[in-house]
C-alpha atoms as a PDB file:
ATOM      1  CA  UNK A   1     -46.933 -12.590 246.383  1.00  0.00           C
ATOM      2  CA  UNK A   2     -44.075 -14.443 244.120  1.00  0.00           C
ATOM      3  CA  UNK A   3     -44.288 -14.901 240.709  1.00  0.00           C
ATOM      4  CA  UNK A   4     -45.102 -17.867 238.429  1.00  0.00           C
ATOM      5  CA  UNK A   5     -42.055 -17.670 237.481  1.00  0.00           C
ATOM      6  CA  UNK A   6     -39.994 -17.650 241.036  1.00  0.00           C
ATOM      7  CA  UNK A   7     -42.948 -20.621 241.854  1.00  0.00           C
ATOM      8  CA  UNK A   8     -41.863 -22.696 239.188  1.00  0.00           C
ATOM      9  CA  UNK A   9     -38.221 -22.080 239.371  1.00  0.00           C
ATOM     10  CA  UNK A  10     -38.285 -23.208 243.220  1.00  0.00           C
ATOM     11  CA  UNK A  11     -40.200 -25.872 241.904  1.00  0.00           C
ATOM     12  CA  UNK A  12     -37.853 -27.502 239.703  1.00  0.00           C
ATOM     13  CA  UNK A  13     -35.028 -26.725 242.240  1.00  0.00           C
ATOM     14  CA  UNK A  14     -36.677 -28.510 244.954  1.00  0.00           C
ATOM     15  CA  UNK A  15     -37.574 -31.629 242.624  1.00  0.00           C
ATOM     16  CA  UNK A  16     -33.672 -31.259 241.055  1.00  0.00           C
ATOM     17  CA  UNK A  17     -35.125 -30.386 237.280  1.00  0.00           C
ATOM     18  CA  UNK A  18     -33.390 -27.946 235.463  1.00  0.00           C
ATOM     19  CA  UNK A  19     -35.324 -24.762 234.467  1.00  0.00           C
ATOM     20  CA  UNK A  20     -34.800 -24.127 231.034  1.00  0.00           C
ATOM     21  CA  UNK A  21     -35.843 -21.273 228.477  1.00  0.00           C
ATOM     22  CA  UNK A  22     -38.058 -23.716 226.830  1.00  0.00           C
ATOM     23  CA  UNK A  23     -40.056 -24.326 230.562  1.00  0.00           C
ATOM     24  CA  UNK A  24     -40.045 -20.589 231.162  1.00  0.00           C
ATOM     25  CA  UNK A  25     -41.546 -20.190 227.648  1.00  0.00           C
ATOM     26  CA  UNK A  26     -44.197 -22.799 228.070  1.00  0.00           C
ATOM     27  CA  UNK A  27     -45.145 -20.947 231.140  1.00  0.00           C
ATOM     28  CA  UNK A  28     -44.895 -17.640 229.748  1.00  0.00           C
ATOM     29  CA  UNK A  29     -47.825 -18.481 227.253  1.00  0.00           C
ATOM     30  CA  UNK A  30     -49.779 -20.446 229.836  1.00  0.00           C
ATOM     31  CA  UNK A  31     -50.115 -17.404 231.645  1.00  0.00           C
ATOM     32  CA  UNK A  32     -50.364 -14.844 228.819  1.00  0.00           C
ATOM     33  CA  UNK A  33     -53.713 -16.657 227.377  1.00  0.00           C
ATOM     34  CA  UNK A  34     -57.241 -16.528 228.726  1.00  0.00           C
ATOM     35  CA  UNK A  35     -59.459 -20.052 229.509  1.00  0.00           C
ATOM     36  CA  UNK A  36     -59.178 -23.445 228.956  1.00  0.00           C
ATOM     37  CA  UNK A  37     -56.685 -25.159 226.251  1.00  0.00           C
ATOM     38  CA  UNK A  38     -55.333 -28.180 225.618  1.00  0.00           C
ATOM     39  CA  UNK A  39     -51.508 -29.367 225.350  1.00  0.00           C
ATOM     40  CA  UNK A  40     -51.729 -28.704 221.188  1.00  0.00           C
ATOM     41  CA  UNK A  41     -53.173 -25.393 221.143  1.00  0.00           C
ATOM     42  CA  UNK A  42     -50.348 -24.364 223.264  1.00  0.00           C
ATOM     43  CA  UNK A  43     -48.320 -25.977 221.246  1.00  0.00           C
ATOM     44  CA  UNK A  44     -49.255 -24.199 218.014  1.00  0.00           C
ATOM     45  CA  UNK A  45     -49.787 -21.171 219.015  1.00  0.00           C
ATOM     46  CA  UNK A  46     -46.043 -21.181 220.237  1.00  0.00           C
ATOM     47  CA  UNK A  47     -45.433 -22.694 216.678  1.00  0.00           C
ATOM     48  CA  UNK A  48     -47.048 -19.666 215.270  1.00  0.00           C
ATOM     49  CA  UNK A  49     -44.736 -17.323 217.550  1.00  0.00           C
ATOM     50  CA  UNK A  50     -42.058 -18.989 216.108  1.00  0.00           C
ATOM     51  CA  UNK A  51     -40.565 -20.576 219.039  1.00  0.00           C
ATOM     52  CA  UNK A  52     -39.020 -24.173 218.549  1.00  0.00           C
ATOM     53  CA  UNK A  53     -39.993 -25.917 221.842  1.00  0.00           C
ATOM     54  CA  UNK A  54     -40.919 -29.059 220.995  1.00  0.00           C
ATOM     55  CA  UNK A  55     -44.070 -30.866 221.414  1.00  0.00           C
ATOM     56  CA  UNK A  56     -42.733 -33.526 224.346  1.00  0.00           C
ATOM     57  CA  UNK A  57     -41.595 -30.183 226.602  1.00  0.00           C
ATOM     58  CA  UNK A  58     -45.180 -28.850 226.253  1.00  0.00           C
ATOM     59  CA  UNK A  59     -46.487 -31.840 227.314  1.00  0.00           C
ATOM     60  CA  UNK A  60     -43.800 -32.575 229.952  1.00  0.00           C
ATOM     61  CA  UNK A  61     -43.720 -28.828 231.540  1.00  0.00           C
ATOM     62  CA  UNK A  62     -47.897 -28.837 231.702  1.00  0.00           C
ATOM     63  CA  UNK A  63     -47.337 -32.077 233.780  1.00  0.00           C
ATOM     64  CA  UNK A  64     -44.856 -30.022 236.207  1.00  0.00           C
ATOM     65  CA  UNK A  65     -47.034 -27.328 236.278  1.00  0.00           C
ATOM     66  CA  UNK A  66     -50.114 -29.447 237.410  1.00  0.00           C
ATOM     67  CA  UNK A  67     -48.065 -31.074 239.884  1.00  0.00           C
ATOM     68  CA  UNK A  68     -46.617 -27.307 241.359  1.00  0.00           C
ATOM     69  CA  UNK A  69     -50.059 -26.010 241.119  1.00  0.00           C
ATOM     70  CA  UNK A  70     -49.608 -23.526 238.910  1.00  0.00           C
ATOM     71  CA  UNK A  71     -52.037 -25.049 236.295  1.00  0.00           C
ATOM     72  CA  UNK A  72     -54.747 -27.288 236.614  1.00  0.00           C
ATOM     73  CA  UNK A  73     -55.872 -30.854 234.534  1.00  0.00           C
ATOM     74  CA  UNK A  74     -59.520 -31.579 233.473  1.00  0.00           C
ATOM     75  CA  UNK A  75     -60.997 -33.699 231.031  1.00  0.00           C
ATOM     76  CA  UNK A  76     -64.475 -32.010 230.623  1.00  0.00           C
ATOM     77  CA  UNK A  77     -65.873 -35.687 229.015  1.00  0.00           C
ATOM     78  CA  UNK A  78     -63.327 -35.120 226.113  1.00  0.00           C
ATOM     79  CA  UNK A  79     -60.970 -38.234 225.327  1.00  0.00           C
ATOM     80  CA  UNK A  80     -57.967 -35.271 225.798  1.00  0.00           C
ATOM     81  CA  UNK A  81     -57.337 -33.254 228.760  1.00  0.00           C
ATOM     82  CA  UNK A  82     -57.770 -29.908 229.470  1.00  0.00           C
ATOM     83  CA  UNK A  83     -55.625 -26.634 231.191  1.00  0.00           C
ATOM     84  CA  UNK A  84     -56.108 -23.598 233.044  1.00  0.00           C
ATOM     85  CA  UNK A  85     -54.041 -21.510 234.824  1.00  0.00           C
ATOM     86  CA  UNK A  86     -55.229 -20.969 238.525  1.00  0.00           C
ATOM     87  CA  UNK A  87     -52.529 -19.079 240.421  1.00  0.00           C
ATOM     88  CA  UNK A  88     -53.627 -15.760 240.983  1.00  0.00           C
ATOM     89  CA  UNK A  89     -57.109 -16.825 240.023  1.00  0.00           C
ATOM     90  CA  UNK A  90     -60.096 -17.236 242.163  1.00  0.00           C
ATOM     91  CA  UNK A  91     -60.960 -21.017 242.771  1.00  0.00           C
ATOM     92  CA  UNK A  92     -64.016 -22.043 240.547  1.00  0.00           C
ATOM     93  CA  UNK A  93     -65.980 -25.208 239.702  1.00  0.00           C
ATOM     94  CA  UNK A  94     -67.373 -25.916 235.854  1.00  0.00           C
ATOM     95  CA  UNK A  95     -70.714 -27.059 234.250  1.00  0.00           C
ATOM     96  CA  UNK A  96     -70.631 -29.193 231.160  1.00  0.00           C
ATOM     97  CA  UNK A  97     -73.298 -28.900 228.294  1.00  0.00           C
ATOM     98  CA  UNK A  98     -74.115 -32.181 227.267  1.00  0.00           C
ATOM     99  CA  UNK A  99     -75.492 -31.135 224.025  1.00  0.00           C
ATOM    100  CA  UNK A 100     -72.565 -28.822 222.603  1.00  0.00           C
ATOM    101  CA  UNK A 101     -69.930 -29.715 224.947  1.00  0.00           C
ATOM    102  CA  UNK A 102     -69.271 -26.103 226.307  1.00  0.00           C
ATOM    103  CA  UNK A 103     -67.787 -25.302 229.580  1.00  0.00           C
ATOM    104  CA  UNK A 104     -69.418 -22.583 231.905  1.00  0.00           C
ATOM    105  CA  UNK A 105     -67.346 -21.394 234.773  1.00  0.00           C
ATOM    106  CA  UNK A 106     -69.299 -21.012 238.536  1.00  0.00           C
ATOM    107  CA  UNK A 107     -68.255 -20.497 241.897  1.00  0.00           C
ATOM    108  CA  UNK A 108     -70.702 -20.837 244.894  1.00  0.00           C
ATOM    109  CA  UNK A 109     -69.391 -20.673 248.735  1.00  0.00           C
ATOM    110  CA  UNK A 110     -72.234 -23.350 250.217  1.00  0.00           C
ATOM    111  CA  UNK A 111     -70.570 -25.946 247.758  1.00  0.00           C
ATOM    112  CA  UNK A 112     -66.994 -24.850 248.823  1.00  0.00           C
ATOM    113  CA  UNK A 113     -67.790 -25.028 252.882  1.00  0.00           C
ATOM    114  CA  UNK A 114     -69.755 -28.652 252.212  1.00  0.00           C
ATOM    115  CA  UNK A 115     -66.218 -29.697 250.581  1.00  0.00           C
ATOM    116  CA  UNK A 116     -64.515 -28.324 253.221  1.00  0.00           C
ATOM    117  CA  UNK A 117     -66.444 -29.740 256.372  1.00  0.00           C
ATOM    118  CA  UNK A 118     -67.295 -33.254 254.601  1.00  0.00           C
ATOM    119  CA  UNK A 119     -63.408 -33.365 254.542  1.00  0.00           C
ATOM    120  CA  UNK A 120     -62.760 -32.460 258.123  1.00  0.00           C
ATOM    121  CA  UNK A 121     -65.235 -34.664 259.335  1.00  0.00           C
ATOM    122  CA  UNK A 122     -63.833 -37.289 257.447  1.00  0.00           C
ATOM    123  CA  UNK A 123     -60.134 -36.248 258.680  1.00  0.00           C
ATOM    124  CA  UNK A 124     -58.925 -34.914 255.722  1.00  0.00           C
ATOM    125  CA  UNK A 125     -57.259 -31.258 254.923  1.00  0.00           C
ATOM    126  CA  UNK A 126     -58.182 -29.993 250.967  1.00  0.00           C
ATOM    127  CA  UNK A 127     -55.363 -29.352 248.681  1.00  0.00           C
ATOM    128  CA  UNK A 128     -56.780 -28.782 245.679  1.00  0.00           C
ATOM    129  CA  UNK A 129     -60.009 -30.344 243.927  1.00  0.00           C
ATOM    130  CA  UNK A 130     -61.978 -29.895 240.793  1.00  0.00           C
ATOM    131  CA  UNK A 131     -65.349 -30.298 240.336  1.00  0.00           C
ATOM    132  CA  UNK A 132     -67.529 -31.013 237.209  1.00  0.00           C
ATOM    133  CA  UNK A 133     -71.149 -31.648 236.666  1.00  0.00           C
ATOM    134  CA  UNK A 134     -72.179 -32.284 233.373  1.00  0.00           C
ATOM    135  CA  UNK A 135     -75.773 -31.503 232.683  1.00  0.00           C
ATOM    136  CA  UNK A 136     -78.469 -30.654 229.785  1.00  0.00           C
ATOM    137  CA  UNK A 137     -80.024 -26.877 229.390  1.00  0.00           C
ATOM    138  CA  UNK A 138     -83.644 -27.199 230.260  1.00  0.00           C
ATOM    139  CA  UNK A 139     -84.341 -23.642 228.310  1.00  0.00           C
ATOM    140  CA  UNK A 140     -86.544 -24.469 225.223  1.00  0.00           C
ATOM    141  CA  UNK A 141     -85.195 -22.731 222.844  1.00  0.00           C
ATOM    142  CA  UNK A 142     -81.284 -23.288 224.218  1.00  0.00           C
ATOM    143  CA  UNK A 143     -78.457 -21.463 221.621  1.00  0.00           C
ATOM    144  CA  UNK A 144     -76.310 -24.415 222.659  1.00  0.00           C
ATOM    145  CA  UNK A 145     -79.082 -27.477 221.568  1.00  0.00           C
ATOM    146  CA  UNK A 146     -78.813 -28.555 217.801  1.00  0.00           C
ATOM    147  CA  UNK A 147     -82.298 -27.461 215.955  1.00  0.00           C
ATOM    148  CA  UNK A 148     -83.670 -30.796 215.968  1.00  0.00           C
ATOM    149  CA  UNK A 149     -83.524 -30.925 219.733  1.00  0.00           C
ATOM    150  CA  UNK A 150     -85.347 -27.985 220.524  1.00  0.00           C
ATOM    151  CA  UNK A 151     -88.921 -27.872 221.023  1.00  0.00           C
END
């Protein structure tokens, strides 16, 4: 199995980008951190480490790492987009609380061969796909429901 690292290196080659310390180190924190995150947190927390990529690079690497498929993009309802890492990782869909806005991780093998056969029937071959479903906890007293909307 090849690295991140080699993958996005043959990446850039391919598509005639340079790969530059600043990539590599966009990467290297991508991959070093747990869960979702958006452009800025990786941004700061690189901040924090001291590092002086700039805020365009984090931006602009994510983008080449979504399109390599070493990350991938959701929005999860937010007006900003989301990140996670998924090479390496096992494929998984998310659930959306409506009422706190927290993201719950699932994977389930019926909805994965329904994708799969819809698409061959249709004449397509997956790539890659995400899927959300954004729903309300039906559990009474729910930790994620403000007080007012539990009954």
């Amino acid at each position: 199995m090849l690295t991140v690292e080699e993958i996005f290196a043959e990446f850039l080659k391919k598509k005639g980008y340079r790969s530059t310390p600043e990539r590599a180190l966009v990467l290297k924190e991508i991959y070093s951190s747990p869960g979702h995150f958006d452009a800025d947190e990786i941004f700061i927390r690189m901040k924090q480490k001291g590092s002086n990529v700039s805020r365009a690079t984090v931006y602009n690497t994510l983008e080449l790492l979504v399109e390599c498929n070493l990350v991938s993009q959701n929005s999860f309802g937010h007006k900003h987009l989301h990140y996670e890492r998924i090479y390496g990782y096992e494929h998984h869909d998310h659930i959306i609380c409506e009422d706190c806005g927290k993201v719950f991780e699932f994977t389930c093998d019926t909805i994965e061969n329904e994708q799969e056969s819809i698409c061959q029937k249709m004449g397509f071959e997956i790539e890659r796909h995400t899927l959300q479903i954004f729903a309300r906890c039906v559990k009474p007293n729910c930790e994620n429901k403000a007080a007012s909307q539990r009954d």
